[in-house]
N, C-alpha and C. Protein backbone atom coordinates (compact mmCIF):
# COMPACT_ATOMS: atom_id res chain seq x y z
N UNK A 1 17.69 -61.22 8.19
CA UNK A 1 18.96 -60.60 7.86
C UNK A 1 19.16 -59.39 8.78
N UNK A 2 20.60 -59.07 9.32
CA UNK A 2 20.42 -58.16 10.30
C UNK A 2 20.75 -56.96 9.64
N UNK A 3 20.27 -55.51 10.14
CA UNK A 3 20.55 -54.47 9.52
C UNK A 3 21.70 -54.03 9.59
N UNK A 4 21.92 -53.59 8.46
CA UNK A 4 23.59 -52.96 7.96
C UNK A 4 23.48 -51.54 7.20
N UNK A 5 24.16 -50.76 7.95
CA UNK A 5 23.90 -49.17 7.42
C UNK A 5 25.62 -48.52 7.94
N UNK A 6 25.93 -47.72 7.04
CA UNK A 6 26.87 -47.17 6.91
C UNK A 6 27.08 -45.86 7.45
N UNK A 7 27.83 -45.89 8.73
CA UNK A 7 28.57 -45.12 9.56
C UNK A 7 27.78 -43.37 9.26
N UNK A 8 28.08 -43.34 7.91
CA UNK A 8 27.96 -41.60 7.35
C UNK A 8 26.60 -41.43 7.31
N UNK A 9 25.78 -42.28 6.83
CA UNK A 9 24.18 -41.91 6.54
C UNK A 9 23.60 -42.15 7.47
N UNK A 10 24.16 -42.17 9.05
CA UNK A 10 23.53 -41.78 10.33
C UNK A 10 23.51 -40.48 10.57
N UNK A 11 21.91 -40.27 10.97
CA UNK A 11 21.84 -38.59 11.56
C UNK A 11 20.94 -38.85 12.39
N UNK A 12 21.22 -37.93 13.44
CA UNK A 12 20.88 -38.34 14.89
C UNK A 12 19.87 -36.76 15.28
N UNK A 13 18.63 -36.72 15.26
CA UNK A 13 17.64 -35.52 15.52
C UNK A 13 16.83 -34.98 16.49
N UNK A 14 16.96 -34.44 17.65
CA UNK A 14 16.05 -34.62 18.88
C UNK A 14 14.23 -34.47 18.32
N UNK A 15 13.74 -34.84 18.62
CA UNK A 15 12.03 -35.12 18.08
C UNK A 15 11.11 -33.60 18.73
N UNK A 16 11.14 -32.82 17.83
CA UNK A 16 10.81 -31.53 18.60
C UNK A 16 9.32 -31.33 17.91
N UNK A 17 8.18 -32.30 17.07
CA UNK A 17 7.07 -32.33 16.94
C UNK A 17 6.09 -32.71 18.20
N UNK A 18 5.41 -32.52 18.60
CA UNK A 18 4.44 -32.69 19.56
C UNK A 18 3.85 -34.27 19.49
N UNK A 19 3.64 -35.01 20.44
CA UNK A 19 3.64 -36.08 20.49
C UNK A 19 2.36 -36.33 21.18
N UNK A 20 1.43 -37.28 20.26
CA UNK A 20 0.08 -37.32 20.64
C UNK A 20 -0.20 -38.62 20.83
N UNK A 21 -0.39 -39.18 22.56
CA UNK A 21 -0.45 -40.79 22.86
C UNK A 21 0.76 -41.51 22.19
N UNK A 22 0.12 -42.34 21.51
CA UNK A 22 1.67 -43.29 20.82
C UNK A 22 2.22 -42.52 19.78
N UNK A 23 1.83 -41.64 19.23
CA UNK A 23 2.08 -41.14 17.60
C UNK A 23 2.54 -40.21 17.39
N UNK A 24 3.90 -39.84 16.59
CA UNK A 24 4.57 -39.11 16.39
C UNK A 24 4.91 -39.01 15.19
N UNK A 25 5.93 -37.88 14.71
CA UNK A 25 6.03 -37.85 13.32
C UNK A 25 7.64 -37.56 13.45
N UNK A 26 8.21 -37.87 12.36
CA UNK A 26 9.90 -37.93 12.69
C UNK A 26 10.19 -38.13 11.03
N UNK A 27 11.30 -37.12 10.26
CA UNK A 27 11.45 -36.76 8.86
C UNK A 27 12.50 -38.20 8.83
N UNK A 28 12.50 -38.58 7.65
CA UNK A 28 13.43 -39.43 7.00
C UNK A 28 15.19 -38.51 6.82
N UNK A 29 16.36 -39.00 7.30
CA UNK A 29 17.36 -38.36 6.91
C UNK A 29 17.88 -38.84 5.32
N UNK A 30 17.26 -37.95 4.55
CA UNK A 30 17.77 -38.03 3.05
C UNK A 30 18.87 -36.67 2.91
N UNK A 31 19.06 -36.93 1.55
CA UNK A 31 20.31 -35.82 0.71
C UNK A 31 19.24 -34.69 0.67
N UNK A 32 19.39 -33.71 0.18
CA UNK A 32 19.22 -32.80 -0.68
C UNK A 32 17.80 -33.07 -1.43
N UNK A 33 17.75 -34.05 -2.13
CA UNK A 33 17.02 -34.71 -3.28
C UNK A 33 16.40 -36.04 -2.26
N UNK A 34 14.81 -36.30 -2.38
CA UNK A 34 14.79 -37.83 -1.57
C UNK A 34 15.40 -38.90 -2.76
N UNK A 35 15.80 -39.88 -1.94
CA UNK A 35 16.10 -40.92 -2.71
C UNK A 35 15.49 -41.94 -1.75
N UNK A 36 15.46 -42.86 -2.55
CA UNK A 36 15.03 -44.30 -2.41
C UNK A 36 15.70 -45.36 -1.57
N UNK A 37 14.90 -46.38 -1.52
CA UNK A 37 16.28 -47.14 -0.18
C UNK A 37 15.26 -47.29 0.93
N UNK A 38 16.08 -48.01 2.23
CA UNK A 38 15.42 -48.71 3.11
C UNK A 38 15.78 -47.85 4.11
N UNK A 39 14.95 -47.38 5.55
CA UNK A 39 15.26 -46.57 6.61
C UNK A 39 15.20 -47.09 7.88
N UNK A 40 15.93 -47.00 8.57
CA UNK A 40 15.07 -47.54 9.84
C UNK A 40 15.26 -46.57 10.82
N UNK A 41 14.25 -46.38 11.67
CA UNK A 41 13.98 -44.82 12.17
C UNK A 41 13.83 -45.50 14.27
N UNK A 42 15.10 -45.16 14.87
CA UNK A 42 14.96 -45.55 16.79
C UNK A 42 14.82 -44.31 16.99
N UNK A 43 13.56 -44.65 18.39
CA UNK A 43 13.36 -43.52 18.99
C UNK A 43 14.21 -43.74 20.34
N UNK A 44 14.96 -42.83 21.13
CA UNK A 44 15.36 -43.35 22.35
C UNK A 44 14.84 -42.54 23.34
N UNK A 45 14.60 -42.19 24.40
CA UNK A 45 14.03 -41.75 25.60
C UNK A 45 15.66 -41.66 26.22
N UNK A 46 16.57 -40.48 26.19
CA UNK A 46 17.90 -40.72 27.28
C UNK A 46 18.29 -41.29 26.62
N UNK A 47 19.04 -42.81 26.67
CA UNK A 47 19.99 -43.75 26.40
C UNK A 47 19.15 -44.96 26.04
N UNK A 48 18.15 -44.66 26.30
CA UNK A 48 16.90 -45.79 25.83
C UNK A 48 16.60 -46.56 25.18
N UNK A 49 16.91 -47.23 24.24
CA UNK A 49 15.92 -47.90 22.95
C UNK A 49 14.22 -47.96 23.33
N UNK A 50 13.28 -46.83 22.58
CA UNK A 50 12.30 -47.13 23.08
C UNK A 50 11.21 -47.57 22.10
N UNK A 51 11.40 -47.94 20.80
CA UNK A 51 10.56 -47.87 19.60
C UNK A 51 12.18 -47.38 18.23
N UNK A 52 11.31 -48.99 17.34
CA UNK A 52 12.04 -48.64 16.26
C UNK A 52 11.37 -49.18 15.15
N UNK A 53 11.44 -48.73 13.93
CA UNK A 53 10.49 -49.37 12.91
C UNK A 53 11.66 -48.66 11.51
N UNK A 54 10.98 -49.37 10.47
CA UNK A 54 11.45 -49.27 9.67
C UNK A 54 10.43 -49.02 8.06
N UNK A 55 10.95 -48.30 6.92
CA UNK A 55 10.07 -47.71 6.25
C UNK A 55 11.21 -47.59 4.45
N UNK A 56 10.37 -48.16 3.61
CA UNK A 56 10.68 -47.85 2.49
C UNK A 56 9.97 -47.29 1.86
N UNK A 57 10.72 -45.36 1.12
CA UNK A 57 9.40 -45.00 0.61
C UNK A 57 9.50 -44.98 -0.79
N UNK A 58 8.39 -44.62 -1.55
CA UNK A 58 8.34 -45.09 -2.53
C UNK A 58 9.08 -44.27 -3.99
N UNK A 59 10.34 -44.88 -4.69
CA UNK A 59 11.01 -44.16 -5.47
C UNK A 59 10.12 -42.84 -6.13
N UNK A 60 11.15 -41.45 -6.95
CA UNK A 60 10.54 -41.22 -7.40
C UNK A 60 10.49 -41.33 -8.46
N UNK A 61 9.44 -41.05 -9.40
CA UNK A 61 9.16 -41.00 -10.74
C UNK A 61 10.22 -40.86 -11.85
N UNK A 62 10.72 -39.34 -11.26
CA UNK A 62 11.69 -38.65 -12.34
C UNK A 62 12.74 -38.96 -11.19
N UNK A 63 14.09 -38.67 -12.08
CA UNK A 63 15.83 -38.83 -11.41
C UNK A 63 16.03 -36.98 -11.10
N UNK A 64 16.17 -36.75 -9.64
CA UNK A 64 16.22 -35.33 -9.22
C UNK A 64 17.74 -35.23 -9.46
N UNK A 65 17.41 -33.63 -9.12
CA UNK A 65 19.25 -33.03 -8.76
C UNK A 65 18.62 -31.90 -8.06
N UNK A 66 19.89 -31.45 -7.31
CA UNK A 66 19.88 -30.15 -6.33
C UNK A 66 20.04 -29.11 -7.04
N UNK A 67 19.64 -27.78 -7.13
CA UNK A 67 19.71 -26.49 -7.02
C UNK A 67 19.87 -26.32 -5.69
N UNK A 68 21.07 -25.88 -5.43
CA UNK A 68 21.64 -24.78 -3.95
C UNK A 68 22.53 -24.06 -3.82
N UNK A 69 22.06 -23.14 -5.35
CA UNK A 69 23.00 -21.87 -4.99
C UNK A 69 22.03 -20.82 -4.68
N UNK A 70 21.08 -20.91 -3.70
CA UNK A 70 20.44 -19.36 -3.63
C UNK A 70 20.47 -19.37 -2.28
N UNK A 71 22.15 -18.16 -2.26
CA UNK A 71 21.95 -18.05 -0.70
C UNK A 71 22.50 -18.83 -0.06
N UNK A 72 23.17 -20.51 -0.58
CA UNK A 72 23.17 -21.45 0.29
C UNK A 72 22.75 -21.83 1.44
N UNK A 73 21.25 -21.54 1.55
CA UNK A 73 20.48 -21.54 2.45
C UNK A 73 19.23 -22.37 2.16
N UNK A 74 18.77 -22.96 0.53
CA UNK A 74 17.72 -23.28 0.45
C UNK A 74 18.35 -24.29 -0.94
N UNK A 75 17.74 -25.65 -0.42
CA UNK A 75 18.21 -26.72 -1.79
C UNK A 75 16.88 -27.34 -1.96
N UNK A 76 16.19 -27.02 -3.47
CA UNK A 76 15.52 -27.32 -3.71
C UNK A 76 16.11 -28.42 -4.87
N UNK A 77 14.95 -29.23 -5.27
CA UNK A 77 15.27 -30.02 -6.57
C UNK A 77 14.17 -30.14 -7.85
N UNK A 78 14.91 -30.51 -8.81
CA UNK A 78 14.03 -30.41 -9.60
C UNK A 78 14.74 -31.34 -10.52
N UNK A 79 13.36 -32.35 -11.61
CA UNK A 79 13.75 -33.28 -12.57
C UNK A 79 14.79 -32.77 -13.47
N UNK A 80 15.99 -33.83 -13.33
CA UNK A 80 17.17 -34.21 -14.19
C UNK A 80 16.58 -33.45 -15.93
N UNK A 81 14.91 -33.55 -16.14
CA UNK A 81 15.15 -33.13 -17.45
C UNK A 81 14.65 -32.04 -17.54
N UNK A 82 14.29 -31.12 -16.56
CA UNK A 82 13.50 -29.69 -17.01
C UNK A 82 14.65 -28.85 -16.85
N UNK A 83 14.37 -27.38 -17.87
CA UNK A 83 15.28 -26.66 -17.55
C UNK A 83 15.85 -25.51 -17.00
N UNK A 84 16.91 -24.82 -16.47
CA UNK A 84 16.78 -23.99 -15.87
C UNK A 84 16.61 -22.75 -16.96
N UNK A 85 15.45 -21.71 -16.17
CA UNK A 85 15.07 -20.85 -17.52
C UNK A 85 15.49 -18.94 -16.78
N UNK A 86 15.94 -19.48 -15.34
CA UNK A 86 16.69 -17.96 -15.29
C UNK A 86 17.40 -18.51 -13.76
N UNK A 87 18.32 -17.84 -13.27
CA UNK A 87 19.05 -18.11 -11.94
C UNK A 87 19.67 -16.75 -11.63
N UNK A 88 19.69 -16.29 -10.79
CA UNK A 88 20.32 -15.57 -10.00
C UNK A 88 20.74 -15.88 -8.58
N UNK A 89 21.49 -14.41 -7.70
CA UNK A 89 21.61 -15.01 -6.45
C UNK A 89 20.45 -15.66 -5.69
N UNK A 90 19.50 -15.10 -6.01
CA UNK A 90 18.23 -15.28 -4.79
C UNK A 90 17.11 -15.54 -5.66
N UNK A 91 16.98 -16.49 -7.20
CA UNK A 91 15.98 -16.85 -7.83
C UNK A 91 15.99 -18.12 -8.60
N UNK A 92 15.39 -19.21 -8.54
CA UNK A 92 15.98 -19.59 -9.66
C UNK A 92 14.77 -20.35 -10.04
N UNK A 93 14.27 -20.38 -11.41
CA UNK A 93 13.13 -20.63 -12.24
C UNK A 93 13.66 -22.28 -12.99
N UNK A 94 13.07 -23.03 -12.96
CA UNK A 94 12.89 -24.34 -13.81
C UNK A 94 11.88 -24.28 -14.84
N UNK A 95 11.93 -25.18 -15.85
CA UNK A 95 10.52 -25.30 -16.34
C UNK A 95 10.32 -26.67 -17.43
N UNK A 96 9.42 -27.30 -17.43
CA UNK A 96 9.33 -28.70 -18.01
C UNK A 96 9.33 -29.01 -19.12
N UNK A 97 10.24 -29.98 -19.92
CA UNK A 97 10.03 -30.21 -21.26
C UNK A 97 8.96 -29.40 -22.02
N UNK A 98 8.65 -28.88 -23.01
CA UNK A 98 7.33 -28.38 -23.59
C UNK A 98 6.71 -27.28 -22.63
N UNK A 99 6.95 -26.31 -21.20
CA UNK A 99 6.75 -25.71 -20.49
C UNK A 99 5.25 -25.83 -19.51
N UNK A 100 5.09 -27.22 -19.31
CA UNK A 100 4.03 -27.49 -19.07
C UNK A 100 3.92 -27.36 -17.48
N UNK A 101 4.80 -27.52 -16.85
CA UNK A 101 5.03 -27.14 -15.96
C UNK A 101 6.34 -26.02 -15.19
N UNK A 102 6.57 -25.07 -14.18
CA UNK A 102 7.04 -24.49 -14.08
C UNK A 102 7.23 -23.81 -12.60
N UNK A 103 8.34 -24.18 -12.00
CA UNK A 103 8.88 -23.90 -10.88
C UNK A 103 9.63 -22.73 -10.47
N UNK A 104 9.17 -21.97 -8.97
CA UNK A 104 10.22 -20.87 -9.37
C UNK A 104 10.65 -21.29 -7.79
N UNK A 105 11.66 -20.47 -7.53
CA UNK A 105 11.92 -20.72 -5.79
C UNK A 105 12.99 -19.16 -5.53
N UNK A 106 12.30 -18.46 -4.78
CA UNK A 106 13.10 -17.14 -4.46
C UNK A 106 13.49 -17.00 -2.72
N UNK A 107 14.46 -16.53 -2.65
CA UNK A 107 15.27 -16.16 -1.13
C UNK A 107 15.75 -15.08 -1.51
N UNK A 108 14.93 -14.01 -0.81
CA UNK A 108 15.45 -13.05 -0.25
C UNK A 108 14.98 -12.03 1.39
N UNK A 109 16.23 -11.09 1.88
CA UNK A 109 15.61 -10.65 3.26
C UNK A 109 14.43 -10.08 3.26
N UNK A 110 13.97 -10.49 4.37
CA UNK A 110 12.55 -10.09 4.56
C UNK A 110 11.98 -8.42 5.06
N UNK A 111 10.97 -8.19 4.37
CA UNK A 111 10.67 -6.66 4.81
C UNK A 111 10.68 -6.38 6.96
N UNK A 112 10.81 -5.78 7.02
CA UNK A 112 10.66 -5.64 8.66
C UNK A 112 9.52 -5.45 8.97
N UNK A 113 8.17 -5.03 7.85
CA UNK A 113 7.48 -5.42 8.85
C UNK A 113 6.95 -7.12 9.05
N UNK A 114 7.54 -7.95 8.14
CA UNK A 114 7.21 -9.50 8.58
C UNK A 114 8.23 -9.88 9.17
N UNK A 115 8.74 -9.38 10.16
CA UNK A 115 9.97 -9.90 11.56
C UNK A 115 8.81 -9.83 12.79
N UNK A 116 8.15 -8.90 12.38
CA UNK A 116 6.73 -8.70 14.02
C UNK A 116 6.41 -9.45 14.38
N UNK A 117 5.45 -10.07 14.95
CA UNK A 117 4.90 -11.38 15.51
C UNK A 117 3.61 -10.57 14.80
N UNK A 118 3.14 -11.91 15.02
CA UNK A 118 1.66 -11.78 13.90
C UNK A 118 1.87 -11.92 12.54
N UNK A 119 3.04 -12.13 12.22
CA UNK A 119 3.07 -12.16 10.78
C UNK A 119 2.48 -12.86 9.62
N UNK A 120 1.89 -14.11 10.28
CA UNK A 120 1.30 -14.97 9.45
C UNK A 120 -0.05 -14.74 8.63
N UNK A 121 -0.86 -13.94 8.84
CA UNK A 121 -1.44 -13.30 7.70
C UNK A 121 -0.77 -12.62 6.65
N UNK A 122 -0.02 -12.01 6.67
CA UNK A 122 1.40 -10.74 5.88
C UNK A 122 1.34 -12.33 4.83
N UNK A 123 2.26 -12.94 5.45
CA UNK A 123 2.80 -14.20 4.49
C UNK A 123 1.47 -15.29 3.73
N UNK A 124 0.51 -15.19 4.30
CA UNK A 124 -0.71 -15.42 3.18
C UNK A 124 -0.77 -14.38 2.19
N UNK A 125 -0.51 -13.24 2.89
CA UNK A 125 -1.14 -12.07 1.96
C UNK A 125 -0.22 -11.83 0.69
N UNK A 126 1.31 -12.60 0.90
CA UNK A 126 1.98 -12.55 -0.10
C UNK A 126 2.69 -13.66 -0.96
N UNK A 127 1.97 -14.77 -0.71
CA UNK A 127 1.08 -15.82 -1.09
C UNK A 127 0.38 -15.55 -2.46
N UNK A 128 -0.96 -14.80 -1.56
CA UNK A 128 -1.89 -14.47 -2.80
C UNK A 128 -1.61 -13.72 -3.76
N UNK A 129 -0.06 -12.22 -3.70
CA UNK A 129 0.10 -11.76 -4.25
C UNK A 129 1.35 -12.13 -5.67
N UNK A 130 1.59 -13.38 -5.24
CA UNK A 130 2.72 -14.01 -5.81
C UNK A 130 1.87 -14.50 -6.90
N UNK A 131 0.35 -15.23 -6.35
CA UNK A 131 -0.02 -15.93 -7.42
C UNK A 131 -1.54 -14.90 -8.46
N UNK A 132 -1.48 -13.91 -7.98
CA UNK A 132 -1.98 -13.17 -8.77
C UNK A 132 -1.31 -12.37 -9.77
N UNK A 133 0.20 -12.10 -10.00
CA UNK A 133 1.15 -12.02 -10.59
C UNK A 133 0.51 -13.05 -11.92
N UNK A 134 0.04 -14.02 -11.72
CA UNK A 134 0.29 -14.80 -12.66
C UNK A 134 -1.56 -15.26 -13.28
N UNK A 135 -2.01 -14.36 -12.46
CA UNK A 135 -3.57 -14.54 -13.05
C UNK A 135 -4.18 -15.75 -12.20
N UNK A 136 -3.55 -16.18 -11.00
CA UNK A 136 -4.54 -17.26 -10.14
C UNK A 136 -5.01 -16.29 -8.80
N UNK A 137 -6.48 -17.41 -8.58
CA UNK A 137 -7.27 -16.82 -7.22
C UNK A 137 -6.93 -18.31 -6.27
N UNK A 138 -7.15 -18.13 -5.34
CA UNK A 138 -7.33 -19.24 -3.95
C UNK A 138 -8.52 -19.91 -4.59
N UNK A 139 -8.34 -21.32 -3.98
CA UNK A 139 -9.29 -21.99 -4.47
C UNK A 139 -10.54 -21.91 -3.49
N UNK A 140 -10.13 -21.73 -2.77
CA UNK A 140 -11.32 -21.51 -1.02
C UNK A 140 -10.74 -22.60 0.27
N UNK A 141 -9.90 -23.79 -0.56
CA UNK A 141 -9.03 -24.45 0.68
C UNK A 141 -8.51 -23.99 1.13
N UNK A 142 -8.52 -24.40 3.12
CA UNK A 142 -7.73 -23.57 3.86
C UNK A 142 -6.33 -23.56 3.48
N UNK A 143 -6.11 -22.75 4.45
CA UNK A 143 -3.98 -22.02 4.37
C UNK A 143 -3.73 -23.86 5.23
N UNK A 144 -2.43 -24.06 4.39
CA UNK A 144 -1.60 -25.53 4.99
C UNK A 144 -0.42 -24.97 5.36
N UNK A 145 -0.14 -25.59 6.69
CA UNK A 145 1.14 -25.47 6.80
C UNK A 145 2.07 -26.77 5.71
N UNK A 146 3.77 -26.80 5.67
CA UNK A 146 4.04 -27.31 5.07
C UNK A 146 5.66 -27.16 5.48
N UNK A 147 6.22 -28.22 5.99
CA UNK A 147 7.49 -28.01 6.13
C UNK A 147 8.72 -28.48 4.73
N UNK A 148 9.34 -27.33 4.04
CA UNK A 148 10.21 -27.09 2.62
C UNK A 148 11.57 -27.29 3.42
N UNK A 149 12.42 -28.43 3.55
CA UNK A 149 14.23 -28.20 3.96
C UNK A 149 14.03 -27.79 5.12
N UNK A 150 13.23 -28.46 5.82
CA UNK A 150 12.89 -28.04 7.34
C UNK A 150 12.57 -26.93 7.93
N UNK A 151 12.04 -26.16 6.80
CA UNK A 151 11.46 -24.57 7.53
C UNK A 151 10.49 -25.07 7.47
N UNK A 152 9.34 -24.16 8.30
CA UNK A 152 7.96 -24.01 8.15
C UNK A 152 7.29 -23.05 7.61
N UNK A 153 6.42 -23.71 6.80
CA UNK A 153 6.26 -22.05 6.03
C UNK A 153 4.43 -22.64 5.66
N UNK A 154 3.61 -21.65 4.87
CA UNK A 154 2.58 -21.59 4.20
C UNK A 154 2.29 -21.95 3.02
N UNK A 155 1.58 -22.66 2.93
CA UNK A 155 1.19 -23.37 1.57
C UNK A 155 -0.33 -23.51 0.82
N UNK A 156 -0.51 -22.78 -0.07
CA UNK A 156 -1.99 -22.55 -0.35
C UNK A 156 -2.18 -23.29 -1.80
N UNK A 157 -2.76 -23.32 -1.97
CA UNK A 157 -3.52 -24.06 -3.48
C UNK A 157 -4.44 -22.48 -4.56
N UNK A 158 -4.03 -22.79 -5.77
CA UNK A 158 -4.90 -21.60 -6.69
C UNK A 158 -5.38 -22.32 -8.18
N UNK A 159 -6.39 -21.34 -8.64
CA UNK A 159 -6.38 -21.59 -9.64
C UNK A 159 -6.96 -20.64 -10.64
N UNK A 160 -6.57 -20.70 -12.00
CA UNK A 160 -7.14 -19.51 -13.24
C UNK A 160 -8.44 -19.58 -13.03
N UNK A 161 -9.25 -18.73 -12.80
CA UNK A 161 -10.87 -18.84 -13.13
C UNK A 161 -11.22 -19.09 -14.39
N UNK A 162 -12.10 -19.80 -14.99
CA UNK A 162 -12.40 -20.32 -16.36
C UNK A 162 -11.58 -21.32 -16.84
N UNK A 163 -10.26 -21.86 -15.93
CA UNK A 163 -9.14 -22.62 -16.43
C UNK A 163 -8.85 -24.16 -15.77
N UNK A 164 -9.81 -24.62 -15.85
CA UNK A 164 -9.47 -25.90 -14.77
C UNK A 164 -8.96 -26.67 -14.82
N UNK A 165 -7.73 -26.49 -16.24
CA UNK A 165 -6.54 -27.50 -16.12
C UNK A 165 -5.29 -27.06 -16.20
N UNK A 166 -5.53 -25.80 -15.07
CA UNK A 166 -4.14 -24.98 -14.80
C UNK A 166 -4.08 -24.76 -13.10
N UNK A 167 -3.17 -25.09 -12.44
CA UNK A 167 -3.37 -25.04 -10.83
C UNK A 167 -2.03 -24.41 -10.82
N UNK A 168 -1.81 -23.61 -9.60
CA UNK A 168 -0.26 -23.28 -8.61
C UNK A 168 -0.74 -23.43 -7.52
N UNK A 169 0.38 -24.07 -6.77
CA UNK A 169 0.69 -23.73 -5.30
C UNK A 169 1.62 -22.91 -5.02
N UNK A 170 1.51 -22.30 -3.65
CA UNK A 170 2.50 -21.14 -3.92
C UNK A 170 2.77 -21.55 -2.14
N UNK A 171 4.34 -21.49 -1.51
CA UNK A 171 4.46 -21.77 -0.14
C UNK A 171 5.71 -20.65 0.12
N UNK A 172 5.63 -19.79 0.92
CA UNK A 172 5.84 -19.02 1.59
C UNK A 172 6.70 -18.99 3.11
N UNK A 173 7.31 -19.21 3.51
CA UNK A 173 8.61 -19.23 4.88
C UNK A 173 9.56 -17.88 5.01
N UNK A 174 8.84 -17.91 6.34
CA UNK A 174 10.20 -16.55 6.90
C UNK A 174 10.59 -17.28 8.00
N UNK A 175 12.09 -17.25 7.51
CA UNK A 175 12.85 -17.95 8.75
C UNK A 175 13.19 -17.76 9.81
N UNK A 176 14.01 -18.11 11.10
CA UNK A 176 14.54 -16.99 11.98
C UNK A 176 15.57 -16.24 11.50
N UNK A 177 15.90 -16.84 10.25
CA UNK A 177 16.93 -15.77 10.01
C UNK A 177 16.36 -14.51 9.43
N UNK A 178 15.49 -14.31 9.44
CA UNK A 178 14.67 -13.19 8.94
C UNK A 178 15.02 -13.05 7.04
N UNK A 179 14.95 -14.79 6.16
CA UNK A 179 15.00 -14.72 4.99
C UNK A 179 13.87 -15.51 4.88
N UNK A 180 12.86 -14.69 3.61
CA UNK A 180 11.85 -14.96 2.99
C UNK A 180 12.27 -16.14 2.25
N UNK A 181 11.73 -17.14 2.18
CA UNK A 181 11.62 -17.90 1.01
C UNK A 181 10.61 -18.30 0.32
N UNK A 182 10.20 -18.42 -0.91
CA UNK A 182 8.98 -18.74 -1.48
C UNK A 182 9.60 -19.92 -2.50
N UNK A 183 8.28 -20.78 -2.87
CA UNK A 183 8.27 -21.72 -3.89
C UNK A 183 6.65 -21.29 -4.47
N UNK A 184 6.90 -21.41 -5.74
CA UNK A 184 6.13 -20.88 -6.57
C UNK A 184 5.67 -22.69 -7.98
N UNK A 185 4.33 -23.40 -7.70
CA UNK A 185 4.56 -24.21 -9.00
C UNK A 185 3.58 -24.25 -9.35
N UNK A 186 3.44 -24.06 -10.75
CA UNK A 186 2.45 -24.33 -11.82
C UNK A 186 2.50 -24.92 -12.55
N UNK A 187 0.94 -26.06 -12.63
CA UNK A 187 1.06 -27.08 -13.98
C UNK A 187 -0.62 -27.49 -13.91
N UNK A 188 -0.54 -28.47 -13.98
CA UNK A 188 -2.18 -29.51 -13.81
C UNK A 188 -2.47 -29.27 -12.61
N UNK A 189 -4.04 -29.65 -12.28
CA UNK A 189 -4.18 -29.73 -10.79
C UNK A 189 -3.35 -31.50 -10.59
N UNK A 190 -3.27 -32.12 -11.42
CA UNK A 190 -2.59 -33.10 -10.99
C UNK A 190 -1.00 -33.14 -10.08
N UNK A 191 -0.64 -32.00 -10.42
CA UNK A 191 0.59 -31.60 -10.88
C UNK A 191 1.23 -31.73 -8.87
N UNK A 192 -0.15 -31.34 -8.32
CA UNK A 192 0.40 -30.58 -6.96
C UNK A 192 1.34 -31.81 -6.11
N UNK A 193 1.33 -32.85 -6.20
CA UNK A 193 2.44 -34.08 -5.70
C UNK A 193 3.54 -34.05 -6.01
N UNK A 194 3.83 -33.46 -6.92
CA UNK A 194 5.39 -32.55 -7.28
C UNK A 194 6.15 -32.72 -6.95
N UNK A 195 5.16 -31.25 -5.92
CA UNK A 195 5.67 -30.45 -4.99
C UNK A 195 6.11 -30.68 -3.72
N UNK A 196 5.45 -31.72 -3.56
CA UNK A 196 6.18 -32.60 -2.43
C UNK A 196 7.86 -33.56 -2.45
N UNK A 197 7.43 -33.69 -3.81
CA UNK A 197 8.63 -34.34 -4.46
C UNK A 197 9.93 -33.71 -4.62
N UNK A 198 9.57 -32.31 -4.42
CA UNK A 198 10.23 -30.96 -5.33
C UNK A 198 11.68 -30.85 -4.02
């Protein structure tokens, strides 16, 4: 059957990841929220056809929706059934049936001294301070990078000492626009696939 895709849900991206022998990495063009469905992903060289493949990934679990009023700069999502438990311009908190889990996501400008170069310790360091707010240590896994709505930002893993069925990740991005963004989630250590989801 030949492929059939609709005019609008083409987006066209120059490949600005580093390319190692045959292998590259190239984001799926979804909404806001991933959804489900069939992709097919051409690479061209110029005017090229040089490589094309195709990829279905796998639905998710829960039915998302967008949060993107903070800033209109950052659309996060979160399950159709958790609820929102505070919002402002530059905050906005979710949290799960029974509060078992709990999402926060904040945008705001960044201090000047994390505009410097070198900053990427600063943004661990406030990382750790986000999740000590809440009574977690680093687990000892290294710092991950992690690209959130196409920023790049920091992403660490924690957990309560004495508590080993309570985890956060906490991910961290200063943009060029010189706006902080953080995502903040706590639940199970199961929990951390989420966040990918998120």
């Amino acid at each position: 059957m030949p492929w059939r895709q609709r005019t609008t849900l083409s987006r066209f991206d120059p490949l600005t990841d580093p390319v190692d022998g045959d292998t590259g990495r190239a984001r799926l063009p979804t909404d806001p929220c991933p959804a489900s469905g069939d992709y097919r992903i051409d690479l061209y060289l110029g005017s090229v056809l040089q490589a094309s493949a195709e990829v279905t990934p796998p639905s998710s679990p829960e039915a998302l929706v967008a949060d993107d009023d903070l800033l209109a700069s950052f659309h996060p999502c979160r399950p159709k059934t958790w609820t929102v438990a505070a919002r402002g311009p530059d905050l906005l908190e979710v949290r799960s049936p029974g509060g078992a889990q709990r999402l926060t996501v904040g945008v705001f400008p960044a201090p000047p001294e994390l505009g410097r170069a070198g900053a990427g310790p600063a943004l661990a360091g406030l990382a750790d301070r986000l999740a000590a707010r809440r009574r977690f240590q680093p687990t000892g896994a290294r710092l991950d990078t992690r690209l959130v709505d196409d920023l790049r930002g920091t992403l660490r893993a924690y957990q309560r000492p004495g508590e080993r069925d309570r985890a956060l990740t906490s991910w961290v991005s200063l943009g060029p626009d010189a706006v902080l963004r953080t995502v903040v989630l706590e639940g199970a250590p199961g929990d951390r696939g989420l966040f990918d989801r998120l």
